[in-house]
N, C-alpha and C. Protein backbone atom coordinates (compact mmCIF):
# COMPACT_ATOMS: atom_id res chain seq x y z
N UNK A 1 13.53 -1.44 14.73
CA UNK A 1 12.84 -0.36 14.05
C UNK A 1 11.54 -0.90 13.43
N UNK A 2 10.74 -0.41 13.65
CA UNK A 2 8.89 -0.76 13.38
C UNK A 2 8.55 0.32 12.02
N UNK A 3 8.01 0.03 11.18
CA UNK A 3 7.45 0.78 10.30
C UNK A 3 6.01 0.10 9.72
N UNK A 4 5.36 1.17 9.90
CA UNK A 4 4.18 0.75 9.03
C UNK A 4 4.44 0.71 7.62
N UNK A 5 3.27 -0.60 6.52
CA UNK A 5 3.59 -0.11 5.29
C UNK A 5 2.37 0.38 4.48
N UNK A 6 2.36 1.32 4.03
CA UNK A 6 1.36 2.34 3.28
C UNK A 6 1.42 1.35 1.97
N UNK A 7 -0.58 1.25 1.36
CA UNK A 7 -0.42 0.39 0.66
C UNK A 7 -0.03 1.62 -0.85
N UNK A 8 0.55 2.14 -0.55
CA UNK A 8 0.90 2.69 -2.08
C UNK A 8 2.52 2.21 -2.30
N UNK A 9 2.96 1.96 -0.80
CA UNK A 9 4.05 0.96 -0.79
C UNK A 9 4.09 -0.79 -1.57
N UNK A 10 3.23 -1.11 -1.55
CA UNK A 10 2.62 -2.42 -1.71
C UNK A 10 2.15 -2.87 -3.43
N UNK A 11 1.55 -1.48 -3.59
CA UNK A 11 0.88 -1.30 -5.09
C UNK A 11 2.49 -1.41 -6.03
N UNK A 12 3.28 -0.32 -5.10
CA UNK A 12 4.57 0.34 -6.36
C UNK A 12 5.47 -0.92 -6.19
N UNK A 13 5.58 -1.86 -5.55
CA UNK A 13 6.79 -2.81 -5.23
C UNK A 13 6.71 -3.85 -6.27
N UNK A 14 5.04 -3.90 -6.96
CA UNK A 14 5.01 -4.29 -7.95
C UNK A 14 5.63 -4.55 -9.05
N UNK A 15 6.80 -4.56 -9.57
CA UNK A 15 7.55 -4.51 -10.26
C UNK A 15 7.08 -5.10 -12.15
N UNK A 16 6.25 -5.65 -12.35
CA UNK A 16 6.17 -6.55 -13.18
C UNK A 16 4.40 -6.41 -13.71
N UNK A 17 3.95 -6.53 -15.03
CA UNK A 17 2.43 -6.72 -15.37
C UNK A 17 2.17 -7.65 -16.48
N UNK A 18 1.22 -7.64 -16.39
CA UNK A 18 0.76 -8.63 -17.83
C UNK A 18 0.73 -7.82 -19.16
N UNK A 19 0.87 -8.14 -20.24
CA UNK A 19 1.34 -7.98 -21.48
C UNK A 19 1.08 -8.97 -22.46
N UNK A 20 0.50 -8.47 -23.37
CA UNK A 20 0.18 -9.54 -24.56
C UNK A 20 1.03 -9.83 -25.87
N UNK A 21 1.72 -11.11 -25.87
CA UNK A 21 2.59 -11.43 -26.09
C UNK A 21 1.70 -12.18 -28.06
N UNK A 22 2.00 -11.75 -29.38
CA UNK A 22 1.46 -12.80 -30.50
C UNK A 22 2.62 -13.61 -30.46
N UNK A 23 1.93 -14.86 -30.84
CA UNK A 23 3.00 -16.07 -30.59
C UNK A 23 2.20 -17.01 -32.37
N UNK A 24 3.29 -17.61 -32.56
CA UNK A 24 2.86 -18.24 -34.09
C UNK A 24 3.27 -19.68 -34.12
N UNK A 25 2.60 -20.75 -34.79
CA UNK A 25 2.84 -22.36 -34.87
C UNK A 25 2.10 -22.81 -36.44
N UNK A 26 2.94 -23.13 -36.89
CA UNK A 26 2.41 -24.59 -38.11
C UNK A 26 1.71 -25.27 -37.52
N UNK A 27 1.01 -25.00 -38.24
CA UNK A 27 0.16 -26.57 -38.28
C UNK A 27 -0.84 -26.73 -39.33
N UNK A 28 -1.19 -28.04 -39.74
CA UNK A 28 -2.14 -28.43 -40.96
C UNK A 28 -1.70 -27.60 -41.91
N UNK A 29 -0.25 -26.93 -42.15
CA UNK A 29 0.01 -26.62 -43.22
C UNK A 29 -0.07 -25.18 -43.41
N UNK A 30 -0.75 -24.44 -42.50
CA UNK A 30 -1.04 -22.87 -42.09
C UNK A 30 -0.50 -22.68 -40.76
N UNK A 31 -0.06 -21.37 -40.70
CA UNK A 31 0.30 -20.40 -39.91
C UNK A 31 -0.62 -20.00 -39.18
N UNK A 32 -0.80 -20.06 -38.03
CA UNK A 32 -1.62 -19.68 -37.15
C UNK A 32 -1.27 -18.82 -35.87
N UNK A 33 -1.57 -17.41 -35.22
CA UNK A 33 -1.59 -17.08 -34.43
C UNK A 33 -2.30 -16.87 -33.09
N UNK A 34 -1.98 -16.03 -31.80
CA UNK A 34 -2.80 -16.25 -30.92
C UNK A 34 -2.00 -14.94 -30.15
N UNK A 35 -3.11 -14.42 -29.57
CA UNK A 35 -2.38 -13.70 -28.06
C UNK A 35 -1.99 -14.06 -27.11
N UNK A 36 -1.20 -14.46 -26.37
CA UNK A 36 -0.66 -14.88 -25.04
C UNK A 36 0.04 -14.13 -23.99
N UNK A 37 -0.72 -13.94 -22.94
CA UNK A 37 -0.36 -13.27 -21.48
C UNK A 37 0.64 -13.40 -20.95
N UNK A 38 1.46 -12.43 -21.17
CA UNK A 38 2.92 -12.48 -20.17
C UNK A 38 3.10 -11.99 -19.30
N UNK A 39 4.07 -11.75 -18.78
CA UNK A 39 4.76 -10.92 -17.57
C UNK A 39 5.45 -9.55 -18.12
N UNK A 40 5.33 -8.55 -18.53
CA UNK A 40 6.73 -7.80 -18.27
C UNK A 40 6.58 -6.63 -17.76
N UNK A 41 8.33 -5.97 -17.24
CA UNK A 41 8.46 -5.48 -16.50
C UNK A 41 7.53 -3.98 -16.72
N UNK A 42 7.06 -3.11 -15.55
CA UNK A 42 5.88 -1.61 -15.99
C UNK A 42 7.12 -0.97 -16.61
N UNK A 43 6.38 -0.23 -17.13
CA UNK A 43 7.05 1.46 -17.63
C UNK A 43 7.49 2.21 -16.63
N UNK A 44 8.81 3.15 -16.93
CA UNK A 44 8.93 4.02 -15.83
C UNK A 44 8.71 4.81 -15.93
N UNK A 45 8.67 5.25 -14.36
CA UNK A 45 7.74 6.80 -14.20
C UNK A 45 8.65 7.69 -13.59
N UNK A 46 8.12 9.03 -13.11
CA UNK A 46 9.00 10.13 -13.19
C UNK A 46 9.94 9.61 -12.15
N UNK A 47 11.02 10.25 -12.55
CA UNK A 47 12.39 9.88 -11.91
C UNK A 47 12.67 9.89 -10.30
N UNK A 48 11.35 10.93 -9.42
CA UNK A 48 11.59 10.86 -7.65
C UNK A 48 10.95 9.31 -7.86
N UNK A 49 9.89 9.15 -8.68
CA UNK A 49 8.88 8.04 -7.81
C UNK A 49 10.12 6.50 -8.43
N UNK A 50 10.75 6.47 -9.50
CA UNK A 50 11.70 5.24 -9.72
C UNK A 50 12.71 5.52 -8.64
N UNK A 51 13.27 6.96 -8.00
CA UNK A 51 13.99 6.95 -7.42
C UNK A 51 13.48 5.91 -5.97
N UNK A 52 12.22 6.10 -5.49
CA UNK A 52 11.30 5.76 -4.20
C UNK A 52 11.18 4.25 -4.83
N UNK A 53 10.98 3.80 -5.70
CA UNK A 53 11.08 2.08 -5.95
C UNK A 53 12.07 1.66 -5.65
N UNK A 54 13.47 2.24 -6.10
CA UNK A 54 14.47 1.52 -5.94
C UNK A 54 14.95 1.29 -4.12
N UNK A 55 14.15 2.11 -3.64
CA UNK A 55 14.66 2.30 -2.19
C UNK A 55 13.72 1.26 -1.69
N UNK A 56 12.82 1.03 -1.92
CA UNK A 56 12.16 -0.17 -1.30
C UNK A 56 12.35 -1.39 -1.25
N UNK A 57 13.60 -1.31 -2.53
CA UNK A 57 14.32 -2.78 -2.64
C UNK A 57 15.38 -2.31 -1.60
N UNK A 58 16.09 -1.58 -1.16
CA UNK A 58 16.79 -1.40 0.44
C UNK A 58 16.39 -1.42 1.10
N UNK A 59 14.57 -1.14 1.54
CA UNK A 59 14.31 -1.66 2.84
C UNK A 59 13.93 -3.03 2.48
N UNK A 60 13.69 -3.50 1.87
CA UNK A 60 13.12 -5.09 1.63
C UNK A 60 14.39 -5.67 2.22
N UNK A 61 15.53 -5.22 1.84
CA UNK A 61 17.09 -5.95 1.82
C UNK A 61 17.10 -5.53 3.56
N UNK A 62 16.39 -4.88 4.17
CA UNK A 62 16.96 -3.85 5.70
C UNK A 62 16.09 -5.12 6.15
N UNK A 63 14.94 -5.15 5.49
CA UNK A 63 13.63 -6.17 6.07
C UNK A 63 14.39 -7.59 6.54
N UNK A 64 14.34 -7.99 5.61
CA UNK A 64 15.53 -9.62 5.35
C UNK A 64 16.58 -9.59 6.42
N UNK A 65 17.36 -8.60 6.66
CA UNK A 65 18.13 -8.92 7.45
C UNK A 65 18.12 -8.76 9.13
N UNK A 66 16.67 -8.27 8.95
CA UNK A 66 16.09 -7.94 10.32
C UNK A 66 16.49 -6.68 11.09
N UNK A 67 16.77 -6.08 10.43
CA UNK A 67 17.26 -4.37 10.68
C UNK A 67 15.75 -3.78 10.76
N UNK A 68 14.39 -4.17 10.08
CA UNK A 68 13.31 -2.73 9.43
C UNK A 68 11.89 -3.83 10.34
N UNK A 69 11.63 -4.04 11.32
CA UNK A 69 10.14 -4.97 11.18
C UNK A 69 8.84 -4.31 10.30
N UNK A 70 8.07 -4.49 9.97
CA UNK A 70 7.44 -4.14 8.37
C UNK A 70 5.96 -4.51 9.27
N UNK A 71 5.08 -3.90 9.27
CA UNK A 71 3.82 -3.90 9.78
C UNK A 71 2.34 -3.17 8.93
N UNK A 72 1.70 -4.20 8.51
CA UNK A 72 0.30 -3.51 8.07
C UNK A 72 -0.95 -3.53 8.84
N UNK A 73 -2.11 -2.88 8.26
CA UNK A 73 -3.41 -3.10 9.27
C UNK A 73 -4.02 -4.15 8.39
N UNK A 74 -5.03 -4.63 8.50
CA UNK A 74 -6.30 -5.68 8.56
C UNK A 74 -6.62 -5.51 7.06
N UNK A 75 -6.90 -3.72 6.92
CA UNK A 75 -7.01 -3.63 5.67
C UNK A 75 -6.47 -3.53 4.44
N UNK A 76 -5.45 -3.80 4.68
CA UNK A 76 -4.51 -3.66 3.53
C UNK A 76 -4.56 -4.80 2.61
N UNK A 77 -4.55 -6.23 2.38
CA UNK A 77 -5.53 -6.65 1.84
C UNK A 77 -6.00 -6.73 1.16
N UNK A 78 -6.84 -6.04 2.33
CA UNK A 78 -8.46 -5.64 1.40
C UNK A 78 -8.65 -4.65 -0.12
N UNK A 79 -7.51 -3.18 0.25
CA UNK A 79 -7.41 -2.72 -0.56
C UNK A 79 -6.52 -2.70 -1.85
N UNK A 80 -5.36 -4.09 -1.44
CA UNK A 80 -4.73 -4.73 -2.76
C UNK A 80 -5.37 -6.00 -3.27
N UNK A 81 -7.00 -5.83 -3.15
CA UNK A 81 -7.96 -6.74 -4.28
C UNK A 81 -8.01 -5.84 -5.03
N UNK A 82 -7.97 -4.47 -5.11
CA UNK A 82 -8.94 -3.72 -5.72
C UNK A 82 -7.73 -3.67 -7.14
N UNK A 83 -6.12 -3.87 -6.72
CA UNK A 83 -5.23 -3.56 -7.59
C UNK A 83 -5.84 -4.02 -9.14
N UNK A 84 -5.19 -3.60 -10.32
CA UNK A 84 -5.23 -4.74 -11.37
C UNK A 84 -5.22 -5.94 -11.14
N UNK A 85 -4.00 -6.40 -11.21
CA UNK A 85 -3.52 -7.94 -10.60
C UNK A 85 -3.33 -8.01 -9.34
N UNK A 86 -4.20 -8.28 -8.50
CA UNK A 86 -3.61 -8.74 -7.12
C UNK A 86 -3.34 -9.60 -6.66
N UNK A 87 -3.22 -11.11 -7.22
CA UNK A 87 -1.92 -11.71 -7.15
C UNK A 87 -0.51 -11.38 -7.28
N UNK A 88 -0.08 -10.49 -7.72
CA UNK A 88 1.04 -10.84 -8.58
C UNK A 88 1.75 -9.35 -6.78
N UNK A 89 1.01 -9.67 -6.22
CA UNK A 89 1.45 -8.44 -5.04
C UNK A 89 2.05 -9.95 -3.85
N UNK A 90 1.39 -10.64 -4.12
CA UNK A 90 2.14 -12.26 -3.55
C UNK A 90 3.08 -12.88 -3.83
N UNK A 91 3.71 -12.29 -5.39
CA UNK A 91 4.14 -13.19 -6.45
C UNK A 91 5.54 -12.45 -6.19
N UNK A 92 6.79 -13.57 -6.64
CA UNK A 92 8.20 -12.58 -7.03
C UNK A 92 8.27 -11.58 -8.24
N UNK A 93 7.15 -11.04 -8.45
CA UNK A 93 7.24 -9.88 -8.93
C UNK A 93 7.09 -8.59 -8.38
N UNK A 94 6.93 -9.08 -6.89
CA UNK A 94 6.95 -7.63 -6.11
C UNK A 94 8.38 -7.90 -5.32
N UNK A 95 8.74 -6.28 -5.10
CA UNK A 95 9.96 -6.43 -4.03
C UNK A 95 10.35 -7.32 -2.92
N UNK A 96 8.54 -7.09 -2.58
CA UNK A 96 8.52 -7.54 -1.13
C UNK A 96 8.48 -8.79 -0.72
N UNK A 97 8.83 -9.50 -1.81
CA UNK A 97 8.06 -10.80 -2.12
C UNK A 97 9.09 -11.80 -0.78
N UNK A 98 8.34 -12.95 -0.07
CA UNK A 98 9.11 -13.07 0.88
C UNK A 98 9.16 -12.89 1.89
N UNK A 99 8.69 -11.66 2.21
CA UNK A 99 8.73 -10.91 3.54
C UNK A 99 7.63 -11.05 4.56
N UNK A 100 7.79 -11.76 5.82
CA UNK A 100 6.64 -12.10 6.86
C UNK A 100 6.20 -10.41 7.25
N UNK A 101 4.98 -10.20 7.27
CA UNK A 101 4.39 -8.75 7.65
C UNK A 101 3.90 -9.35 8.72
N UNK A 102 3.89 -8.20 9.71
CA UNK A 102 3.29 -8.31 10.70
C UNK A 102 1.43 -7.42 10.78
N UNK A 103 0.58 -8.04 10.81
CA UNK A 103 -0.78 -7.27 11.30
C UNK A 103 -1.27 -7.10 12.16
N UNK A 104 -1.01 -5.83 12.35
CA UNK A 104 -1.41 -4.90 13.50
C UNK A 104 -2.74 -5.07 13.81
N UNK A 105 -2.67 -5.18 15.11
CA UNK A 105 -4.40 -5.54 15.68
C UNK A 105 -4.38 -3.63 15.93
N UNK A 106 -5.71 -3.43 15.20
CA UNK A 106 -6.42 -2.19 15.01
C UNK A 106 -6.71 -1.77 16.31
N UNK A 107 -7.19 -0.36 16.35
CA UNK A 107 -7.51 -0.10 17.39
C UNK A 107 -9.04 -0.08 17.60
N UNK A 108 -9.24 -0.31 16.31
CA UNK A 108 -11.01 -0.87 16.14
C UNK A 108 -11.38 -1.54 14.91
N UNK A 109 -11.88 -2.21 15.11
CA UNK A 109 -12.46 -2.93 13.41
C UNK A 109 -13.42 -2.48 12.48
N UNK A 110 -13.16 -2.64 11.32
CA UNK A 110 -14.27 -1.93 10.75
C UNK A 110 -15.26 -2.61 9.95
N UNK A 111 -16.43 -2.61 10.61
CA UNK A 111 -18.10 -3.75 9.80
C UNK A 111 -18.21 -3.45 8.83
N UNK A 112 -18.80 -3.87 8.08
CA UNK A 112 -19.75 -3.28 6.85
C UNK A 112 -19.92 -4.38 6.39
N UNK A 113 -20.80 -4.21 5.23
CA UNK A 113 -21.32 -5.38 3.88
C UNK A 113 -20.61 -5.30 3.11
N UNK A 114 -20.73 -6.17 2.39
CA UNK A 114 -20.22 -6.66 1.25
C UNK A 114 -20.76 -6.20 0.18
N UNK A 115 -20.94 -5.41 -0.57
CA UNK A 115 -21.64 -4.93 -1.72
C UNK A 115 -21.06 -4.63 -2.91
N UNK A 116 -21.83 -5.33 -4.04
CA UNK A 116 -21.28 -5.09 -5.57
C UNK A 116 -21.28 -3.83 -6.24
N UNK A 117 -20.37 -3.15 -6.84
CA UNK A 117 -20.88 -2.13 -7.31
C UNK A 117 -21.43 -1.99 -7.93
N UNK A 118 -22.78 -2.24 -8.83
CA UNK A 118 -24.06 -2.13 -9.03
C UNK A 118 -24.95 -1.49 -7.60
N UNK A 119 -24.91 -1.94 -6.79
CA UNK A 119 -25.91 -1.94 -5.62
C UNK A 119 -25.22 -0.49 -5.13
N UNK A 120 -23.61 -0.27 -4.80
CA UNK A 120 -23.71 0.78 -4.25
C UNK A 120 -23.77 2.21 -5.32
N UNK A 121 -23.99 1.69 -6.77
CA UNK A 121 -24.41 2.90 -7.40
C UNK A 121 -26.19 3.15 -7.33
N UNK A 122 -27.07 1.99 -7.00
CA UNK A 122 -28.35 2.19 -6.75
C UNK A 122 -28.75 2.80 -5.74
N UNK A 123 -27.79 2.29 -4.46
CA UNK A 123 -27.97 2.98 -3.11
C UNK A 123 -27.37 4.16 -2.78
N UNK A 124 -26.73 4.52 -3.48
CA UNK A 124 -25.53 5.69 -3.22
C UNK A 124 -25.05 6.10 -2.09
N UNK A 125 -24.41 4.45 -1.35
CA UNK A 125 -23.84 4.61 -0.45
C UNK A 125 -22.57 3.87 -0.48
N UNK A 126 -21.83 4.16 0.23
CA UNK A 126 -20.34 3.29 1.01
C UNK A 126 -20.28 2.80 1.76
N UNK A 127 -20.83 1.76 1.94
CA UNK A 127 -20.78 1.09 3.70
C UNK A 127 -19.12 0.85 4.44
N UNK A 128 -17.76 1.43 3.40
CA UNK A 128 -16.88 1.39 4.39
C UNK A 128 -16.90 2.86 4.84
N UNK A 129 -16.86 3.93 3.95
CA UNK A 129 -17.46 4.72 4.13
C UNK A 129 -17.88 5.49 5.32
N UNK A 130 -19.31 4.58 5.75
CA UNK A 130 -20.27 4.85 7.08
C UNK A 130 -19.84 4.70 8.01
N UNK A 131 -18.77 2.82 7.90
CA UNK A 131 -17.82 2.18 9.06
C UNK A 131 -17.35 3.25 9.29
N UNK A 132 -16.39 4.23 8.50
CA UNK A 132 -15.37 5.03 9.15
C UNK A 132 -15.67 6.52 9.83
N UNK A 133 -16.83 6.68 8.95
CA UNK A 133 -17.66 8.00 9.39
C UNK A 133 -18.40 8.10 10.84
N UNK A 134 -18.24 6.28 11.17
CA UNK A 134 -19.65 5.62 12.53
C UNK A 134 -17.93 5.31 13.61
N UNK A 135 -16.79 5.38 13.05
CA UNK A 135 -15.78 4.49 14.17
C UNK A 135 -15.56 5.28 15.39
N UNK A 136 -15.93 4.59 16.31
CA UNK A 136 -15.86 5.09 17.66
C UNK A 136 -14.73 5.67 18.51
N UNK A 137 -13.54 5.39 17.48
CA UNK A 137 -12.35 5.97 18.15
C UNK A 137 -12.01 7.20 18.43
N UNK A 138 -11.58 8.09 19.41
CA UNK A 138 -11.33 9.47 19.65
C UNK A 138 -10.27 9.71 18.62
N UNK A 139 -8.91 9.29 19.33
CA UNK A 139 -7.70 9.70 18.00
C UNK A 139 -7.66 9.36 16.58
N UNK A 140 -8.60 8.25 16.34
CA UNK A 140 -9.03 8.04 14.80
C UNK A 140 -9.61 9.12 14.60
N UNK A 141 -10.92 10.34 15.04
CA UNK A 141 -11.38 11.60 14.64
C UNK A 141 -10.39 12.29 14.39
N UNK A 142 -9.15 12.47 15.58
CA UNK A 142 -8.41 13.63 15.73
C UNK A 142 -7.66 13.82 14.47
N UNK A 143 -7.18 12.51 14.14
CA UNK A 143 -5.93 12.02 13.00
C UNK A 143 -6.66 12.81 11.73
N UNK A 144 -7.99 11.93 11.78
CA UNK A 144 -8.62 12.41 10.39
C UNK A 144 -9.24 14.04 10.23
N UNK A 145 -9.36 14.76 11.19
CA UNK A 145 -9.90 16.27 10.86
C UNK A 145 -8.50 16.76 11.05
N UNK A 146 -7.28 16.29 11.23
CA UNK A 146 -6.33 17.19 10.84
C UNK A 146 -5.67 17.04 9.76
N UNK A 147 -5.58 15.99 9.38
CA UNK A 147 -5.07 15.35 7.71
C UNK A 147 -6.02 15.74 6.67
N UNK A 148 -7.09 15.67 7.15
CA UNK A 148 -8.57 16.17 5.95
C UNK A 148 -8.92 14.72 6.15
N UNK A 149 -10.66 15.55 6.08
CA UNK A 149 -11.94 14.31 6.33
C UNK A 149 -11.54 13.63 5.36
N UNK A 150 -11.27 14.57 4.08
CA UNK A 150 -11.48 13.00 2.78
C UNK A 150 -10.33 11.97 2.99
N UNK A 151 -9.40 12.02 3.58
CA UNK A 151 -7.99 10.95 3.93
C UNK A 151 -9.08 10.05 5.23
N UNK A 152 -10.10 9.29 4.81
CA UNK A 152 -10.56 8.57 6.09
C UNK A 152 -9.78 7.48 5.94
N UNK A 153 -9.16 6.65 4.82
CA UNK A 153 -8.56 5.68 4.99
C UNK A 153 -7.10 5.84 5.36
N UNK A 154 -6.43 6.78 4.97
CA UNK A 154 -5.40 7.02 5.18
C UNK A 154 -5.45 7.45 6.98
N UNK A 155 -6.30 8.27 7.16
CA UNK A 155 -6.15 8.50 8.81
C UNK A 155 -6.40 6.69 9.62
N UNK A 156 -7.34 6.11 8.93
CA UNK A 156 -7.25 4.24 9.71
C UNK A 156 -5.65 4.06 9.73
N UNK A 157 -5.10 3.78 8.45
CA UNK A 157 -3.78 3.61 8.31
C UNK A 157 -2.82 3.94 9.57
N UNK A 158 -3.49 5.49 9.42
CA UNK A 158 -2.15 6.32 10.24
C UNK A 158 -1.96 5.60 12.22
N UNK A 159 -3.77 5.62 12.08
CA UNK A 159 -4.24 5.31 13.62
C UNK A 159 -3.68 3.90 14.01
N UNK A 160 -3.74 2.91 13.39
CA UNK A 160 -3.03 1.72 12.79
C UNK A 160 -1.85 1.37 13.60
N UNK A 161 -1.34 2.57 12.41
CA UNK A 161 0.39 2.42 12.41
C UNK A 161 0.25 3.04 14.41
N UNK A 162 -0.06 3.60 15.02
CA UNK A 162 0.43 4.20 15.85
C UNK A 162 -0.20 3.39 17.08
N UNK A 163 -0.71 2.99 16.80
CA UNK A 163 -1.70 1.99 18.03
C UNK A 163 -0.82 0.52 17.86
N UNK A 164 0.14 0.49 17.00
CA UNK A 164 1.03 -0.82 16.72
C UNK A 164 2.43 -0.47 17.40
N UNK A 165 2.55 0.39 17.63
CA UNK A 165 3.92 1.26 17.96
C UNK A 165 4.61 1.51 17.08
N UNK A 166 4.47 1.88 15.61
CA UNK A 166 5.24 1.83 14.96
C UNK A 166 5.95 3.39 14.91
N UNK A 167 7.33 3.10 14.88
CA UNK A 167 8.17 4.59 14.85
C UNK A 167 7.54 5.63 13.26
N UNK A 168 8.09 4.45 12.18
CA UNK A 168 7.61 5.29 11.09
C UNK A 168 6.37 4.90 10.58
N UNK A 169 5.76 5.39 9.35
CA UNK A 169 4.92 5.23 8.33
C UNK A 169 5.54 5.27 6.53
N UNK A 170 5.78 4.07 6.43
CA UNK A 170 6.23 4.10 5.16
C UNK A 170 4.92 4.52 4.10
N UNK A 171 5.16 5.74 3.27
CA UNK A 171 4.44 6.41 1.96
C UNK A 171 5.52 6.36 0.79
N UNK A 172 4.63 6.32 0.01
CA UNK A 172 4.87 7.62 -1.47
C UNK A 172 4.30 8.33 -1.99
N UNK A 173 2.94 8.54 -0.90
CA UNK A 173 2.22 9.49 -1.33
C UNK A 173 2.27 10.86 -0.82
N UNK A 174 2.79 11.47 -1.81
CA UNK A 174 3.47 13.34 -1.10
C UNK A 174 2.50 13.87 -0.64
N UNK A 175 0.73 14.14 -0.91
CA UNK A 175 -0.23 14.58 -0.91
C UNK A 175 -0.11 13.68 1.10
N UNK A 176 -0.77 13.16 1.41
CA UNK A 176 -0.89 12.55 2.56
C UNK A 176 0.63 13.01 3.46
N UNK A 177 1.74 12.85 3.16
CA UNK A 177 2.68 13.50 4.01
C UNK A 177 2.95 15.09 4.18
N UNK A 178 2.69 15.74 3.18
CA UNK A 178 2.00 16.79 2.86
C UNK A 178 1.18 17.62 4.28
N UNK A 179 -0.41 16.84 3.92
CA UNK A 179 -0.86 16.87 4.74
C UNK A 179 -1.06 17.00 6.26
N UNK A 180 -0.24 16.02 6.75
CA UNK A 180 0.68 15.25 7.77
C UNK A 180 1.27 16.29 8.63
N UNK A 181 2.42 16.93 7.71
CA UNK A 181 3.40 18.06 8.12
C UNK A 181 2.91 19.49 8.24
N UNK A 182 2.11 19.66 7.76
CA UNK A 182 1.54 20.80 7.48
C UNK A 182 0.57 21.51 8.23
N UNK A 183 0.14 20.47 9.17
CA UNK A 183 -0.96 20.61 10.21
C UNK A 183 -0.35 21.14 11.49
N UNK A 184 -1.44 21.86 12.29
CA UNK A 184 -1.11 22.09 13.47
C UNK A 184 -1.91 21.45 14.52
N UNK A 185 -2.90 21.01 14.40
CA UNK A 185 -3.52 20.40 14.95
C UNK A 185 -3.31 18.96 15.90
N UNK A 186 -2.56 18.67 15.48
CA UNK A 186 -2.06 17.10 16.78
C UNK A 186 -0.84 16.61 16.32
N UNK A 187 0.10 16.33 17.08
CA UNK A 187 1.19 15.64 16.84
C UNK A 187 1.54 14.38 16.94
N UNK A 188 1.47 13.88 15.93
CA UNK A 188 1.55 12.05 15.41
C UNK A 188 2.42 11.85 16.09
N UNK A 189 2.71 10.57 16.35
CA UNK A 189 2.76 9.81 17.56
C UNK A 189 4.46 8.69 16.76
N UNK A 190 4.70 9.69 15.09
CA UNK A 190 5.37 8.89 14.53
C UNK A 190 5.69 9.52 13.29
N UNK A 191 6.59 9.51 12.68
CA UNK A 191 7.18 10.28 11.63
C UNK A 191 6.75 9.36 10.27
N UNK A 192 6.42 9.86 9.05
CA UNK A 192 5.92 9.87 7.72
C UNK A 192 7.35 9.84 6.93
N UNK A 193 7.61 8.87 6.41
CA UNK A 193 9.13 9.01 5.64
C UNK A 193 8.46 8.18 4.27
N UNK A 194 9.39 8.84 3.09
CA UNK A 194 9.52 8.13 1.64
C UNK A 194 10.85 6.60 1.74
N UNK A 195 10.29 6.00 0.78
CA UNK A 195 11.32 4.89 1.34
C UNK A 195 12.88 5.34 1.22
N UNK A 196 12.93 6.08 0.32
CA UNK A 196 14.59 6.51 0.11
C UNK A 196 14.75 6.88 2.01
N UNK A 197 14.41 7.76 2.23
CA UNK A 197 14.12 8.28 3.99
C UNK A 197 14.45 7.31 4.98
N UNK A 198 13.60 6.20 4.45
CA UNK A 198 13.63 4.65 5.59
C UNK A 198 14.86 4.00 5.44
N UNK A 199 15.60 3.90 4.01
CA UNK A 199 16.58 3.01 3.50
C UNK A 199 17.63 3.97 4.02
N UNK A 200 17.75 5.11 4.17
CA UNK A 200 18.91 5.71 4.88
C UNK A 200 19.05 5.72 6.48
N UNK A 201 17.78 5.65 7.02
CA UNK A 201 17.96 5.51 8.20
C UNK A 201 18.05 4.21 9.16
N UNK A 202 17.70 3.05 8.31
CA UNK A 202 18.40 1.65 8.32
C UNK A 202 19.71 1.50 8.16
N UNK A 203 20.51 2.10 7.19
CA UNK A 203 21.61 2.48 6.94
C UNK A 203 22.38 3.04 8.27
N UNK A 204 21.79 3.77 8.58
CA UNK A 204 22.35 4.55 10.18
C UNK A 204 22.69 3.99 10.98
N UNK A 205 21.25 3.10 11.39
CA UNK A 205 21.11 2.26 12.43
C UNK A 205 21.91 1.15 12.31
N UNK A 206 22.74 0.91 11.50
CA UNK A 206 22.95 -0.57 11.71
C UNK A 206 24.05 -0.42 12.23
C-alpha cells in the first residue's frame, strides 16, 4: 500500500515545541535567574484533529512494519523550513521520526529563485508562484482548475502523489479533501483519506 504524505501530515506529527523554562542558581551569594529553552509537549486541539494525530501514530506503527510505504514530493522539505522549528520535524519529537520516505520523482520540477522576503515584497512577486502558474504539465492544469487555482501547491502534491502511483493521499486538511470530492471535473487517479481512514485500512489489509 503506497500513500502519499500531505505536509500538514508532517507539520501535525510534531508532537513537541519549545517553551521557556526560569531556572535559578546561587552564586556569589545571590540568587540569580535565567530563561531556558525546553521541549514540551503542544496544546490540544479540537478533538477530530487530536483524534487524526493519534492515528498517525498507527500509520507510523503500519509504516514500521511495512504494511503503509509513505511517499513525499521534492517539495516537501522545502515547505517544512517554513515550519516554526523545522528541525524538530527530524527529531523524536515527531511521530514519524525514523521512518525512510520515499521521494517521488515529480512529474516536473519546479525553477525559481531564491528570494528574501524583503525583495518579494518590493517586487510583488512569487517566483514559486510563476513556476507553478508557467508548469508545463497537462494533468497538473487539470488537477488544479478542479480543486481551485488557489490549491496550486496542493494540486503539485496531488499530481505528485499520482505520477508516484500512490493509491492514497494522506491529509488533514478537510478544505482540500473537500475540494477533491466535490468536483466533477476529473477523476483522481487516487483516493484522499484522514489518517484515522489510512490506520483502518492498514488494519484491513493486514
Amino acid at each position: 500500500m503506497r500513500s502519499f504524505v500531505d505536509t500538514s501530515i508532517i507539520r501535525h506529527a510534531v508532537r513537541m515545541e519549545y517553551g521557556e523554562e526560569t531556572r535559578t542558581v546561587q552564586w556569589g551569594g545571590s540568587t540569580h535567574e535565567w530563561q531556558s529553552s525546553v521541549l514540551v509537549p503542544k496544546p490540544q486541539r479540537d478533538s477530530w484533529l487530536e483524534t487524526q494525530i493519534e492515528a498517525i501514530r498507527l500509520v507510523a506503527a503500519a509504516a514500521r512494519r511495512g504494511d503503509v510505504h509513505l511517499v513525499v514530493s521534492p517539495e516537501t522539505d522545502l515547505e517544512a523550513m517554513d515550519f516554526p522549528r523545522p528541525l524538530l520535524v527530524r527529531s523524536s519529537a515527531s511521530l514519524l521520526y525514523g521512518i525512510t520516505f520515499e521521494r517521488a520523482v515529480p512529474p516536473f520540477y519546479l525553477n525559481r529563485l531564491l528570494v528574501t522576503p524583503r525583495e518579494l515584497e518590493v517586487r510583488g512577486w512569487d517566483p514559486l508562484q510563476q513556476a507553478l502558474d508557467l508548469a508545463p504539465d497537462e494533468r497538473y492544469r487539470a488537477i488544479r482548475a478542479a480543486i481551485g487555482p488557489e490549491k496550486a501547491m496542493d494540486a503539485y502534491h496531488l499530481r505528485c502523489a499520482e505520477h508516484a502511483g500512490c493509491e492514497y493521499f494522506l491529509t488533514t486538511d478537510k478544505r482540500l479533501v473537500n475540494s477533491a470530492k466535490n468536483q466533477s471535473r476529473l477523476e483522481l487517479q487516487l483516493h484522499l483519506v484522514f489518517p484515522s481512514e489510512l490506520a483502518a485500512i492498514a488494519r484491513r489489509d493486514v
